[in-house]
N, C-alpha and C. Protein backbone atom coordinates (compact mmCIF):
# COMPACT_ATOMS: atom_id res chain seq x y z
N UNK A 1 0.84 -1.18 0.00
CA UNK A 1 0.00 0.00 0.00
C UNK A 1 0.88 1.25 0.00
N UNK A 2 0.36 2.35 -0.65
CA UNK A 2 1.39 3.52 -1.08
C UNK A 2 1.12 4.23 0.41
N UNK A 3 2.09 5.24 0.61
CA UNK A 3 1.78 6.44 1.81
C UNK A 3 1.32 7.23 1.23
N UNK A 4 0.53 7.89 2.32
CA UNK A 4 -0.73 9.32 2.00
C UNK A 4 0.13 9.95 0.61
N UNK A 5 1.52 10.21 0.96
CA UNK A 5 1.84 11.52 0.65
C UNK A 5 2.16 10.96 -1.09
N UNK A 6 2.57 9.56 -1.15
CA UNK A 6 2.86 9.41 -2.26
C UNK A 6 1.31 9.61 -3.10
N UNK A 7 0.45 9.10 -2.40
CA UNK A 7 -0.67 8.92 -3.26
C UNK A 7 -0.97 10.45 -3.84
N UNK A 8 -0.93 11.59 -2.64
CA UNK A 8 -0.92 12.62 -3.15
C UNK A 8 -0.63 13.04 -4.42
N UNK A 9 0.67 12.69 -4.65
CA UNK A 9 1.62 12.83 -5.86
C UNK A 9 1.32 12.87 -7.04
N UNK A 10 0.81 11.63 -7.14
CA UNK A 10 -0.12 10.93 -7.90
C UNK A 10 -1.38 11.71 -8.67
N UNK A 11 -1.97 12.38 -7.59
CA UNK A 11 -3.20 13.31 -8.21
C UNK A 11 -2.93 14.27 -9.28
N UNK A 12 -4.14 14.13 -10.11
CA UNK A 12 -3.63 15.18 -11.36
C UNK A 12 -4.63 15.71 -11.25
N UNK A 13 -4.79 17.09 -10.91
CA UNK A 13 -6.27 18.25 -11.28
C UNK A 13 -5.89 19.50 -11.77
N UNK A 14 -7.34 20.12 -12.39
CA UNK A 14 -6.52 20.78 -13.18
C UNK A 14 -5.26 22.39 -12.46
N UNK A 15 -4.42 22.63 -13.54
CA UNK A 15 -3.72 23.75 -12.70
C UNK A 15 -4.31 24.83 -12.17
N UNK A 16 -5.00 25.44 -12.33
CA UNK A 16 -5.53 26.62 -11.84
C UNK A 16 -6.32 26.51 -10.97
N UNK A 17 -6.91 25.04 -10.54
CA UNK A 17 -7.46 24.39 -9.08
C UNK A 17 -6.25 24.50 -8.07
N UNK A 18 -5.31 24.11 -8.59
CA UNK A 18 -4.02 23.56 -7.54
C UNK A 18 -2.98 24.85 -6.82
N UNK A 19 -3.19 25.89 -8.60
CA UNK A 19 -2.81 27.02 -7.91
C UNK A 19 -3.23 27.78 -6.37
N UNK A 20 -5.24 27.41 -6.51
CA UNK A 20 -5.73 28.16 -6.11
C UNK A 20 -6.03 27.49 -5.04
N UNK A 21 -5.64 26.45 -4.66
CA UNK A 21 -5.66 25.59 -3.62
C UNK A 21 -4.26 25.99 -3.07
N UNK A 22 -2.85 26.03 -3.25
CA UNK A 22 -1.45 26.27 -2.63
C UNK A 22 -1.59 27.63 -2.26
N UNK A 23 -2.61 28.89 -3.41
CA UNK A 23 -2.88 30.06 -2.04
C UNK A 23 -3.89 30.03 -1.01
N UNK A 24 -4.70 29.69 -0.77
CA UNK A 24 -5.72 29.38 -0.04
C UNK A 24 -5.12 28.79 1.82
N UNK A 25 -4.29 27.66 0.88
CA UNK A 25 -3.11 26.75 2.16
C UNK A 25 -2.59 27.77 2.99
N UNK A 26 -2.12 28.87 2.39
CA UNK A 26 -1.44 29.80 3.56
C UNK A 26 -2.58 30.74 4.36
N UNK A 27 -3.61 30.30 4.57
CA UNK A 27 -4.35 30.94 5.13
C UNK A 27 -5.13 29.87 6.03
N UNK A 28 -4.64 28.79 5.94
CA UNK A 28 -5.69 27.52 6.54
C UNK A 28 -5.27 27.75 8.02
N UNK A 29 -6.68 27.31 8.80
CA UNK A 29 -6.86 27.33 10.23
C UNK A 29 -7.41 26.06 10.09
N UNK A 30 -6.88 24.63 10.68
CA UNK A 30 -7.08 23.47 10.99
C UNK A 30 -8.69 23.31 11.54
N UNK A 31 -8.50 24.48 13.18
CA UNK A 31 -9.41 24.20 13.58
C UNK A 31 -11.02 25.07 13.40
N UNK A 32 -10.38 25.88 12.25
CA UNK A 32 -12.20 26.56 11.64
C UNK A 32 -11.89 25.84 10.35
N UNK A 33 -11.29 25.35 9.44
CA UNK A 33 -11.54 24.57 8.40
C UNK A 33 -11.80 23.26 8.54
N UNK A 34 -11.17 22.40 9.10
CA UNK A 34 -11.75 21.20 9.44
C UNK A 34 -12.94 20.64 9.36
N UNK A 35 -13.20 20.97 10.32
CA UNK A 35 -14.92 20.66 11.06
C UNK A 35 -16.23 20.86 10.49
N UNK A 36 -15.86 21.97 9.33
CA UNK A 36 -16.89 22.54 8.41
C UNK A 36 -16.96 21.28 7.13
N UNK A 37 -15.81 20.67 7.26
CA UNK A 37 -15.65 19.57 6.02
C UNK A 37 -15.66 18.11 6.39
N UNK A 38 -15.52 17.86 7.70
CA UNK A 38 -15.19 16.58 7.92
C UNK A 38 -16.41 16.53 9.10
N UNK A 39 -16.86 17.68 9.45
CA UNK A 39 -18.11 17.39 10.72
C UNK A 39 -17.40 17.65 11.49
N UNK A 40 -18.66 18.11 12.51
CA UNK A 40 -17.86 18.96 14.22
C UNK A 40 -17.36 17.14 14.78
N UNK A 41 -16.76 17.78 15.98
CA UNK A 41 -16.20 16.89 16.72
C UNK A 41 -14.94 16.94 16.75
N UNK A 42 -14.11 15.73 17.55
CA UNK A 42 -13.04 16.08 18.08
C UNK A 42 -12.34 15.82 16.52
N UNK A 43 -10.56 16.84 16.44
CA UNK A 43 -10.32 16.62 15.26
C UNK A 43 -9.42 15.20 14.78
N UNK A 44 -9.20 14.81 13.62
CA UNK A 44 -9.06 13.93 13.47
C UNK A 44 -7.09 13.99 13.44
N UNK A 45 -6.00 13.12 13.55
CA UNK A 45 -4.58 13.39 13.20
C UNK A 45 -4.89 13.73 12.07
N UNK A 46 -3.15 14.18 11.48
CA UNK A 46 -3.28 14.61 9.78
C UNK A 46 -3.39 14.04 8.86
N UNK A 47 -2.94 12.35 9.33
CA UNK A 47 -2.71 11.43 8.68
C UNK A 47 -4.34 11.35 8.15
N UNK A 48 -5.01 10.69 9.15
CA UNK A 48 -6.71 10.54 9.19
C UNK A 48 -7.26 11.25 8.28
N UNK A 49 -7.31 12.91 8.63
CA UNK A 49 -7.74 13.62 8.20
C UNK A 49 -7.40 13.39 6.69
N UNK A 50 -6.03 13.50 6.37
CA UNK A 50 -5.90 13.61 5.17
C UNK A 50 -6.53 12.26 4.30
N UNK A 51 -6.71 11.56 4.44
CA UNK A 51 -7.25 10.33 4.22
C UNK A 51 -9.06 10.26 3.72
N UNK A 52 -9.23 11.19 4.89
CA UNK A 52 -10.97 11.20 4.54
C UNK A 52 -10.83 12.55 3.60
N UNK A 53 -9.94 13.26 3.40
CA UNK A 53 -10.31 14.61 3.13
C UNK A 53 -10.01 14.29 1.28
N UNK A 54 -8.84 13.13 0.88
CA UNK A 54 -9.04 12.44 -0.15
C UNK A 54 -9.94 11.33 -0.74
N UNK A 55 -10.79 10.97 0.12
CA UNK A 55 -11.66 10.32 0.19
C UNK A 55 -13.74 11.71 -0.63
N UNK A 56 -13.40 12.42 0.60
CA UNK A 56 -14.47 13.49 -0.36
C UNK A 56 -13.74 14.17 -1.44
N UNK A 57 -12.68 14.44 -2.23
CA UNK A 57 -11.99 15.16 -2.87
C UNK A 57 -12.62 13.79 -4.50
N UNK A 58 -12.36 12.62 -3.89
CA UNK A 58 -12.39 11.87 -4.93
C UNK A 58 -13.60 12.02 -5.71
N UNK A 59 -15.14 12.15 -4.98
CA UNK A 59 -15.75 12.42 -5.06
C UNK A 59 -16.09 12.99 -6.05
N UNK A 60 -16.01 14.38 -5.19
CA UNK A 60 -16.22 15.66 -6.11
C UNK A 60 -15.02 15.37 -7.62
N UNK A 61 -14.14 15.38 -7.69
CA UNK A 61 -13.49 14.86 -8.75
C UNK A 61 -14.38 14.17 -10.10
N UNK A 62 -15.02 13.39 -9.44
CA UNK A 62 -16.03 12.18 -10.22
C UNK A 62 -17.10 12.94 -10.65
N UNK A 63 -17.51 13.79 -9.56
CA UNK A 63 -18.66 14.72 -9.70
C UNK A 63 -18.64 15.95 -10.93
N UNK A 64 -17.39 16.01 -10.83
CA UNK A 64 -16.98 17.35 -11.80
C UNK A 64 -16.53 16.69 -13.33
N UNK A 65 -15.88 15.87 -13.12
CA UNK A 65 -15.12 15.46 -14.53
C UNK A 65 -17.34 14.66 -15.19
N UNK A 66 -17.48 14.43 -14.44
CA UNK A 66 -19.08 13.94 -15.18
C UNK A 66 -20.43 15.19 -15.54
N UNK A 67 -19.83 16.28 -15.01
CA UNK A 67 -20.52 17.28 -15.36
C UNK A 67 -21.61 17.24 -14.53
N UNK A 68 -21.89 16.64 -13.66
CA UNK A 68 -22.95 16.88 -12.40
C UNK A 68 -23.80 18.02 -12.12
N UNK A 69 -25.07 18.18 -11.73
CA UNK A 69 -25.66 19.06 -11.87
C UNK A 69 -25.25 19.69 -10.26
N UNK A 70 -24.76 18.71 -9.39
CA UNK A 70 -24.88 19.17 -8.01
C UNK A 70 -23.23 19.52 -7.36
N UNK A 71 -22.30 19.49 -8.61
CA UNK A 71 -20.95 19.47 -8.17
C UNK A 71 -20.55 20.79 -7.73
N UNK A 72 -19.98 21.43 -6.62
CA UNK A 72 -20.05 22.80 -6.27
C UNK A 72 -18.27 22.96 -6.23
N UNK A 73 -17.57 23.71 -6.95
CA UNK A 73 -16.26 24.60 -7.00
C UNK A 73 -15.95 24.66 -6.03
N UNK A 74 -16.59 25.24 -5.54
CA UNK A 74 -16.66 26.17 -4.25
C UNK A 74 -15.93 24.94 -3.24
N UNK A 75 -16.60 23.70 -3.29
CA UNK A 75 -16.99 23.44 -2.13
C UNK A 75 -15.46 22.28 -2.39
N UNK A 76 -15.17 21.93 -4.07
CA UNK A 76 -14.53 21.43 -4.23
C UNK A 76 -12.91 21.91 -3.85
N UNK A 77 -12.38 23.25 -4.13
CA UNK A 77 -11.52 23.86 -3.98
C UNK A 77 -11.64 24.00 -2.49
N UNK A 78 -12.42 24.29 -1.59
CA UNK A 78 -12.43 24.19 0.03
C UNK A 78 -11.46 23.12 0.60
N UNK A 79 -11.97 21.07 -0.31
CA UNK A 79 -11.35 20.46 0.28
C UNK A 79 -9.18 20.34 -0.55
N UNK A 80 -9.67 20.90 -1.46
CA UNK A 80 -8.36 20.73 -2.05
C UNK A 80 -7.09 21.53 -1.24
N UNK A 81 -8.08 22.75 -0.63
CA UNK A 81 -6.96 23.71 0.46
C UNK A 81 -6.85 22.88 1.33
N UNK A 82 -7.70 22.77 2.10
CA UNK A 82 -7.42 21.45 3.15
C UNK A 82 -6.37 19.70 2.60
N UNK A 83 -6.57 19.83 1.67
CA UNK A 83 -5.78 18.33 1.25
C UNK A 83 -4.30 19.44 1.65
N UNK A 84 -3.90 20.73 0.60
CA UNK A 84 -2.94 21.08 0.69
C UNK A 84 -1.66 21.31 1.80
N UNK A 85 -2.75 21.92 3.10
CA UNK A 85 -2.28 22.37 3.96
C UNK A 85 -2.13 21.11 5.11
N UNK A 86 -2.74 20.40 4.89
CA UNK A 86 -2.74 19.06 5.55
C UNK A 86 -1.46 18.42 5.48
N UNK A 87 -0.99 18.34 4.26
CA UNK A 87 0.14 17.52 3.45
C UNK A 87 1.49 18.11 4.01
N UNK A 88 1.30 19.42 4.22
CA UNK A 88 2.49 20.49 4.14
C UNK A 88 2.58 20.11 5.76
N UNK A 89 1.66 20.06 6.84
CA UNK A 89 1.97 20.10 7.64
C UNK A 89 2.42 18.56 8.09
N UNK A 90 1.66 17.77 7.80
CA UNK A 90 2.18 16.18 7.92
C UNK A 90 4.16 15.54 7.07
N UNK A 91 4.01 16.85 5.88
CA UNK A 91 5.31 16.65 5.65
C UNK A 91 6.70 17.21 6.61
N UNK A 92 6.06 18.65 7.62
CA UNK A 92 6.76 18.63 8.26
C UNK A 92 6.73 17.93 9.53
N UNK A 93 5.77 17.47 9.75
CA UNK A 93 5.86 16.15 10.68
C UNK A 93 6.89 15.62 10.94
N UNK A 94 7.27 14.63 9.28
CA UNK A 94 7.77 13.74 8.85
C UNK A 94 9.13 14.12 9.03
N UNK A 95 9.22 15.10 8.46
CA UNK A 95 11.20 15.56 8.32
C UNK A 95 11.88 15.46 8.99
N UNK A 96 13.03 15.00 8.81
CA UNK A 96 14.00 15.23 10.10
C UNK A 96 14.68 16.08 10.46
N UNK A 97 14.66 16.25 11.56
CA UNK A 97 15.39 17.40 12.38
C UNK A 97 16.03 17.92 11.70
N UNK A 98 16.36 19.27 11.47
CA UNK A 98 17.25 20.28 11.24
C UNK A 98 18.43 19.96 11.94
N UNK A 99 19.64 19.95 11.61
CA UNK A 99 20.97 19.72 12.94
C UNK A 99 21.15 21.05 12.59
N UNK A 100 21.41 21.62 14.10
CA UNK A 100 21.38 23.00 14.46
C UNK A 100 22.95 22.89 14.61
N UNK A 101 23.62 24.06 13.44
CA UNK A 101 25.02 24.63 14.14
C UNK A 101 25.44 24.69 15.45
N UNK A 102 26.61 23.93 15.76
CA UNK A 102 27.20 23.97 17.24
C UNK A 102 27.44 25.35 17.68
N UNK A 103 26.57 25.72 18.48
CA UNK A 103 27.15 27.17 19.37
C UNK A 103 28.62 26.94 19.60
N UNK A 104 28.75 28.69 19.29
CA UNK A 104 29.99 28.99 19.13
C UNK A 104 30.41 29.76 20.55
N UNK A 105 31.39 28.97 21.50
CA UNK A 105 31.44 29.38 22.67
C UNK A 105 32.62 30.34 22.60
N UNK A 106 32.26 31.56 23.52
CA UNK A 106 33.36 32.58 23.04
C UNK A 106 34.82 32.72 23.38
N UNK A 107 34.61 32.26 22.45
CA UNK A 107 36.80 31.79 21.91
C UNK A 107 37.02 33.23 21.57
N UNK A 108 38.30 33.79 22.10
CA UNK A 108 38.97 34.53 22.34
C UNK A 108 40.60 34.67 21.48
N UNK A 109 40.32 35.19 20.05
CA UNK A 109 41.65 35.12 19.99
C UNK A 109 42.76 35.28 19.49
């Protein structure tokens, strides 16, 4: 089975969704975006989250590429910020530590 992030990868939509989803990301609040998309309650990890949040994304995807009378932009680009900002933050999860420059003790000389 692939990881979240690869599957991510993977996704192809169109560019000017994705644009408008990577600006949107710098404005995301976990805990007022969330809940509006995934239902109140306690929140889910990022992993989770991101999981269900590709799970309705697929959706709407299906919904849109079929021309649906009930497929909403709006509502579609909502979860795509959320996929975005999800990812970004689960990738820094993931990373490893920064090795921080050895302080420089004051040598004299």
């Amino acid at each position: 089975m692939q990881d979240i992030l690869t599957m991510l990868n993977t996704l192809h939509r169109p560019r000017l969704m994705m644009r408008a989803a990577r600006i949107g990301a710098q404005d995301y609040r976990r805990a007022a975006h969330l809940p509006r998309l995934l239902g109140y309650g306690v929140l889910p990890r990022h992993g989770a989250a991101l999981l269900k949040l590709m799970d309705i994304e697929a959706a709407l995807e299906e919904q849109r590429t079929q021309s649906d009378a009930s497929y909403s932009l709006i509502r579609h680009l909502d979860v795509l910020i959320a996929m975005v900002a999800e990812a970004r933050i689960l990738r820094r999860a993931q990373a490893p530590a920064q090795p921080q420059a050895p302080a420089v003790l004051g040598v004299v000389t």
